[in-house]
Protein backbone atom coordinates (compact mmCIF):
# COMPACT_ATOMS: atom_id res chain seq x y z
CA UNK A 1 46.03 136.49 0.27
CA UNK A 2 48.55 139.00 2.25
CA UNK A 3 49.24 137.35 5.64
CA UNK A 4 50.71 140.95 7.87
CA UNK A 5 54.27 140.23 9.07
CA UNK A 6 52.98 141.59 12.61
CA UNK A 7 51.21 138.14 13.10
CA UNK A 8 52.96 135.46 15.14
CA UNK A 9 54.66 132.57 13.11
CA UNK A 10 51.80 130.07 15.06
CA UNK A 11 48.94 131.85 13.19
CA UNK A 12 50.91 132.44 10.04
CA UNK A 13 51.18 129.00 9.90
CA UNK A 14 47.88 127.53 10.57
CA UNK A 15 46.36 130.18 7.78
CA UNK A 16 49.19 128.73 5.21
CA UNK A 17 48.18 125.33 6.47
CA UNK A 18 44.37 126.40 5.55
CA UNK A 19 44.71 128.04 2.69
CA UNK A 20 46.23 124.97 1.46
CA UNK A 21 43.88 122.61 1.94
CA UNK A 22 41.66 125.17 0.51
CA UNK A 23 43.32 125.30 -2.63
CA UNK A 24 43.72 121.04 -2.35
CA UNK A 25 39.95 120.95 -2.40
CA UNK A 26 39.63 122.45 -5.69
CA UNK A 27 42.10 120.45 -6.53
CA UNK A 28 41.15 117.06 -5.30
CA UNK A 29 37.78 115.74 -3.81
CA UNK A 30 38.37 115.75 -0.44
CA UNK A 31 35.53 114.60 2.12
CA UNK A 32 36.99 113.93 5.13
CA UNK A 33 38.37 117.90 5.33
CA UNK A 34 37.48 117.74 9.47
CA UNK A 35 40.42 115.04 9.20
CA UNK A 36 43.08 117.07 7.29
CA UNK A 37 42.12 120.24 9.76
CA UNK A 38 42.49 118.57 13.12
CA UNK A 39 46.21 116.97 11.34
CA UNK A 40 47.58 120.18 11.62
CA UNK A 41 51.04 119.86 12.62
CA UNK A 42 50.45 116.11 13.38
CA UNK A 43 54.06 114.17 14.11
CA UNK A 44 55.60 117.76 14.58
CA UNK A 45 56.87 116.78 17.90
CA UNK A 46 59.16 114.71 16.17
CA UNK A 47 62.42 116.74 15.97
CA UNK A 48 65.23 116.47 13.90
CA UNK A 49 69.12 114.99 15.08
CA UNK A 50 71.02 117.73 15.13
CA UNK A 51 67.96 119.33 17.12
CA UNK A 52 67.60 116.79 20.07
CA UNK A 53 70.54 117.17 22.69
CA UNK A 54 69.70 113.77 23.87
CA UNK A 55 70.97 112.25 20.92
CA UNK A 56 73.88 115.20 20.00
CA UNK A 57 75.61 114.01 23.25
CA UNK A 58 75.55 110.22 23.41
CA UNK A 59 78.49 108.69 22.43
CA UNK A 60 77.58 107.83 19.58
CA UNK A 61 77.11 111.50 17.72
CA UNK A 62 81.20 110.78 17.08
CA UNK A 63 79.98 108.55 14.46
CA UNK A 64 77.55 110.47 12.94
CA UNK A 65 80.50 113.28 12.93
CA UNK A 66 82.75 111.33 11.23
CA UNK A 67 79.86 109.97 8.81
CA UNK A 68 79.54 113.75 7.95
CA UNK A 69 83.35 114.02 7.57
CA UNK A 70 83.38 111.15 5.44
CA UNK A 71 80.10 112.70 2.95
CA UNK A 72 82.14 116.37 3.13
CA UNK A 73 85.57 114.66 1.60
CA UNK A 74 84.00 112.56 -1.26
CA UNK A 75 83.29 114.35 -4.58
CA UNK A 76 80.56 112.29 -5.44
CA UNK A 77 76.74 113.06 -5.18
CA UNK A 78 75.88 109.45 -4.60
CA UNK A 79 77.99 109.12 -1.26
CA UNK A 80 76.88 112.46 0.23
CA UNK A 81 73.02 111.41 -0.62
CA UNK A 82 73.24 108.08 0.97
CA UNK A 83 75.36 109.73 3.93
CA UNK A 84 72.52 112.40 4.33
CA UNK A 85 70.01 109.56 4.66
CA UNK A 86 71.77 108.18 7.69
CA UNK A 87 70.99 111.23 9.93
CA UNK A 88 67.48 109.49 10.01
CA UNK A 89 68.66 106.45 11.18
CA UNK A 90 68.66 104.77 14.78
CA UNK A 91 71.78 105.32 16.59
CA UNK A 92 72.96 101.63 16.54
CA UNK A 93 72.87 101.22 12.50
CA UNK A 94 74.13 104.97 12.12
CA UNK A 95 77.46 103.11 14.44
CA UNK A 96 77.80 99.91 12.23
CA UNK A 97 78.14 101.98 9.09
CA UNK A 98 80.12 104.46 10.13
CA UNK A 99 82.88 101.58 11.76
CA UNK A 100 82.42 99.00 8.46
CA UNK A 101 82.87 102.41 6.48
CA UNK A 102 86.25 102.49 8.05
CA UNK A 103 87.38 99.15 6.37
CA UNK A 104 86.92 100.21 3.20
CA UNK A 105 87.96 104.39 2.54
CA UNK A 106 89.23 103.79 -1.03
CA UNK A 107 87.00 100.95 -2.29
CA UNK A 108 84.38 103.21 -3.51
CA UNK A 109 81.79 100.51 -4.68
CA UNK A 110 82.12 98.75 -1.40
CA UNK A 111 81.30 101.78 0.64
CA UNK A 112 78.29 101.85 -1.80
CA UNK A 113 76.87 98.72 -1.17
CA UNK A 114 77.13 99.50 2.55
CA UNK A 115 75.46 102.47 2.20
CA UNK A 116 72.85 101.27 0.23
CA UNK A 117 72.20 98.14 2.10
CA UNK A 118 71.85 100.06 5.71
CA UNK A 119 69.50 102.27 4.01
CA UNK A 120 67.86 99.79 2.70
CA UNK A 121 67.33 97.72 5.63
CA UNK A 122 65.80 100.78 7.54
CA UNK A 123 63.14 101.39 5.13
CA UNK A 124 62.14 98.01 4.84
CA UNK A 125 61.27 98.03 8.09
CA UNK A 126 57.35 97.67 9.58
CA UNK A 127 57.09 101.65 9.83
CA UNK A 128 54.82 103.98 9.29
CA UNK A 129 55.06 105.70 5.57
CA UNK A 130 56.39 109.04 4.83
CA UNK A 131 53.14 109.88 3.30
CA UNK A 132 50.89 109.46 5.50
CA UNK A 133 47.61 107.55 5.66
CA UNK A 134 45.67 109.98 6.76
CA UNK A 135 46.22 111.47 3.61
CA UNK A 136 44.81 108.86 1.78
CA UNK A 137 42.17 110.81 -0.46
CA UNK A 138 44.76 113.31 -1.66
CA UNK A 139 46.99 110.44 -2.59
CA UNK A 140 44.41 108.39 -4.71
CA UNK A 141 43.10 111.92 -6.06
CA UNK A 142 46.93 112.61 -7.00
CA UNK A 143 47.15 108.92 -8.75
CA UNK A 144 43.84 109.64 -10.77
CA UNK A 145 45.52 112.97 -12.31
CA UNK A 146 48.56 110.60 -13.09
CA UNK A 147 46.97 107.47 -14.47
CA UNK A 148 44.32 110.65 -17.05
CA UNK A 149 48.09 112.18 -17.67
CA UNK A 150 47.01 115.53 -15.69
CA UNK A 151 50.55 115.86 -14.45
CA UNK A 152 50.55 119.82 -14.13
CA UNK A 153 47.45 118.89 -11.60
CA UNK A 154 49.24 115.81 -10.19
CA UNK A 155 52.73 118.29 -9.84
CA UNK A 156 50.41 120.81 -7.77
CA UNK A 157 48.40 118.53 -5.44
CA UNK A 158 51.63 116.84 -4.57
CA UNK A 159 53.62 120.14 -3.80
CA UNK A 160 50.62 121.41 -1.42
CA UNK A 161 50.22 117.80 0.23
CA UNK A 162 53.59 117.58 0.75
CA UNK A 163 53.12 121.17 3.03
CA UNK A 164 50.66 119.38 5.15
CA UNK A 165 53.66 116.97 6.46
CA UNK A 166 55.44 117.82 9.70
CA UNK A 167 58.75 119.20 8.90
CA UNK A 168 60.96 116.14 10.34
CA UNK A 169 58.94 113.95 7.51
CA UNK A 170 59.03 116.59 4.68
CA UNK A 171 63.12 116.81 4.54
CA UNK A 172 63.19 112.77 5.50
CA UNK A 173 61.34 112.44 2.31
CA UNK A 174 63.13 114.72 0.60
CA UNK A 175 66.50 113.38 1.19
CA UNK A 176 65.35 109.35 0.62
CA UNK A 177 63.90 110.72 -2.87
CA UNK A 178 67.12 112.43 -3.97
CA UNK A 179 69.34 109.45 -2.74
CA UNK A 180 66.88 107.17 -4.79
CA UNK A 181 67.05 109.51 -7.68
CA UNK A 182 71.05 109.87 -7.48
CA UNK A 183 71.11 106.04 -7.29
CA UNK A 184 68.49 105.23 -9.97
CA UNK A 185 71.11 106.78 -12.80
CA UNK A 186 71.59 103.93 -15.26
CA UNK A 187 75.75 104.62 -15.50
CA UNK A 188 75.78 104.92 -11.55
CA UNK A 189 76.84 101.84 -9.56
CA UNK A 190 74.76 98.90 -10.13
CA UNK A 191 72.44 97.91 -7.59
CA UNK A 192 70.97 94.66 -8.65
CA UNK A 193 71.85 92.12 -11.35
CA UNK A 194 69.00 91.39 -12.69
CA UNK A 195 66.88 94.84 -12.66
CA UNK A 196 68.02 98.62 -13.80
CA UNK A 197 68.33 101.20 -10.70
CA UNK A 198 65.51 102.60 -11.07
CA UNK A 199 63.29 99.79 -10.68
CA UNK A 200 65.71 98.46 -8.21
CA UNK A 201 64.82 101.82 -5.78
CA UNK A 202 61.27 101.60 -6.43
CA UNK A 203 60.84 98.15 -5.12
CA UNK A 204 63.24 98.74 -2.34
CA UNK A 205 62.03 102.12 -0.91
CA UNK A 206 58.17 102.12 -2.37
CA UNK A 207 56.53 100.88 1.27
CA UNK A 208 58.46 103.49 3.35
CA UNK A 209 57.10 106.21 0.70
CA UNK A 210 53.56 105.12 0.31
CA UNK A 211 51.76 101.81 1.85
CA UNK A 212 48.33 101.48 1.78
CA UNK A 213 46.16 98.24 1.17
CA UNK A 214 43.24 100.51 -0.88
CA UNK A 215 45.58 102.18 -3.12
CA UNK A 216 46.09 99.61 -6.72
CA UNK A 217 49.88 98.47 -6.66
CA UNK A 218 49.79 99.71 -10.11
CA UNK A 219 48.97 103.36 -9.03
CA UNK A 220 51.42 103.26 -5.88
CA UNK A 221 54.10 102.34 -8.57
CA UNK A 222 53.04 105.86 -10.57
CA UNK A 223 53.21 108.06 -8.00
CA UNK A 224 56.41 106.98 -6.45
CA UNK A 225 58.18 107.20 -9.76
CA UNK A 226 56.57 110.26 -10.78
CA UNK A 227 57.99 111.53 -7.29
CA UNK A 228 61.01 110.24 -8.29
CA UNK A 229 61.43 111.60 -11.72
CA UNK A 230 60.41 115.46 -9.88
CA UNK A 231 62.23 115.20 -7.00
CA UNK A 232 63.32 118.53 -7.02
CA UNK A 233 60.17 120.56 -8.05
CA UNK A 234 57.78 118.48 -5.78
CA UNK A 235 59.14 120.51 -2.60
CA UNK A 236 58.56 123.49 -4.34
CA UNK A 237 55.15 125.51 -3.90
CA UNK A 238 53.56 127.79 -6.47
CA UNK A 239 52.66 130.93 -4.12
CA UNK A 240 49.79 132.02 -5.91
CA UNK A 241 48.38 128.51 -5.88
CA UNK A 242 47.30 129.02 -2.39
CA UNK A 243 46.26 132.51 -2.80
């Protein structure tokens, strides 16, 4: 499907956000379509940090500055993840980092522990998950594809699903899974005793991802580390999927 350049970016937009659950239906079985319709755009009112001037001109955006200042010196793809995390944060725990950060410029580890703590303690938090509930029958159709090894299927559902989120929850997402996938590297600095990385991020950032009492812990545990392990291709979309 051609979509004419001459259309405003409003209708462009709901016909991409159609044609994708079109294409999710052939995909998945979906019966409560009405649902994913009337969720068009939902959360989009959300906006981003840098785009709210209520929040650019408190106080404390200094912090968040010098957080950024901070992630821009290091040459290390763990710190700038974890830093890039933090521009989700609440104001108040974006401030204690960024002032405990301070106390500790060359001890590397300790900064990573921080880090990884305040992060951490966010998404452990009662919140709602990234993926949302509403999406619930994509979700366990996704888990079926992964538990009868149909990733190719699993790959696609997830990429057009992950369309269907507002954009605020999209890069949130995207930015928690490449900080858990930076952090999850075996040689990278150790975040539990007792556990490897990679289980230690599942267990600590699984809820904020996906929470829902129907879905089997077992099949929660599959998509989130098949998210994981495709970090970078699950934002992509296949044009001609949704064609």
């Amino acid at each position: 499907m051609k979509i004419g350049s001459s259309l405003p970016q409003k209708v462009v937009n709901e016909v991409w956000h159609e044609q994708t659950i079109l294409r999710l239906l052939q995909l998945v079985e979906l019966p409560l379509l009405d649902v994913l319709l009337d969720g068009r755009g939902s959360g989009s009112q959300l906006r981003s940090v840098d785009s709210d001037p209520d929040i650019l001109f408190t106080c404390n955006y200094l912090d968040r500055e010098i957080l950024k200042a901070f992630s821009d010196s290091q040459a290390d793809d763990w710190l700038s993840a974890a830093v890039d995390c933090l521009e989700f944060l609440p104001d108040q725990m974006v401030v204690d980092a960024s002032r405990n950060l301070a106390t500790c410029p060359e001890e590397t580890e300790k900064c990573k522990r921080l880090l990884y703590d305040t992060v951490v303690k966010y998404y452990n938090q009662n919140r709602e998950p990234l993926l949302r509930n509403h999406f619930f029958d994509i979700h366990t159709g996704i888990t079926e594809f992964l538990v009868n090894g149909k990733l190719e299927q699993a790959l696609e559902a997830i990429q057009l699903s992950l369309k269907l989120l507002d954009s605020r929850s999209r890069e949130e997402l995207r930015r928690l899974l490449c900080f858990m996938a930076v952090a999850a590297v075996p040689t990278e600095f150790r975040l539990q005793k007792d556990i490897e990385n990679r289980m230690a991020v599942k267990r600590a950032f699984t809820k904020a991802i996906v929470c829902h009492k129907s879905l089997a812990k077992g099949k929660v545990d599959l998509l989130v580390l098949f998210l994981l392990d495709n970090q970078k291709d699950v934002f992509k979309v296949n044009v001609h999927s949704v064609q």
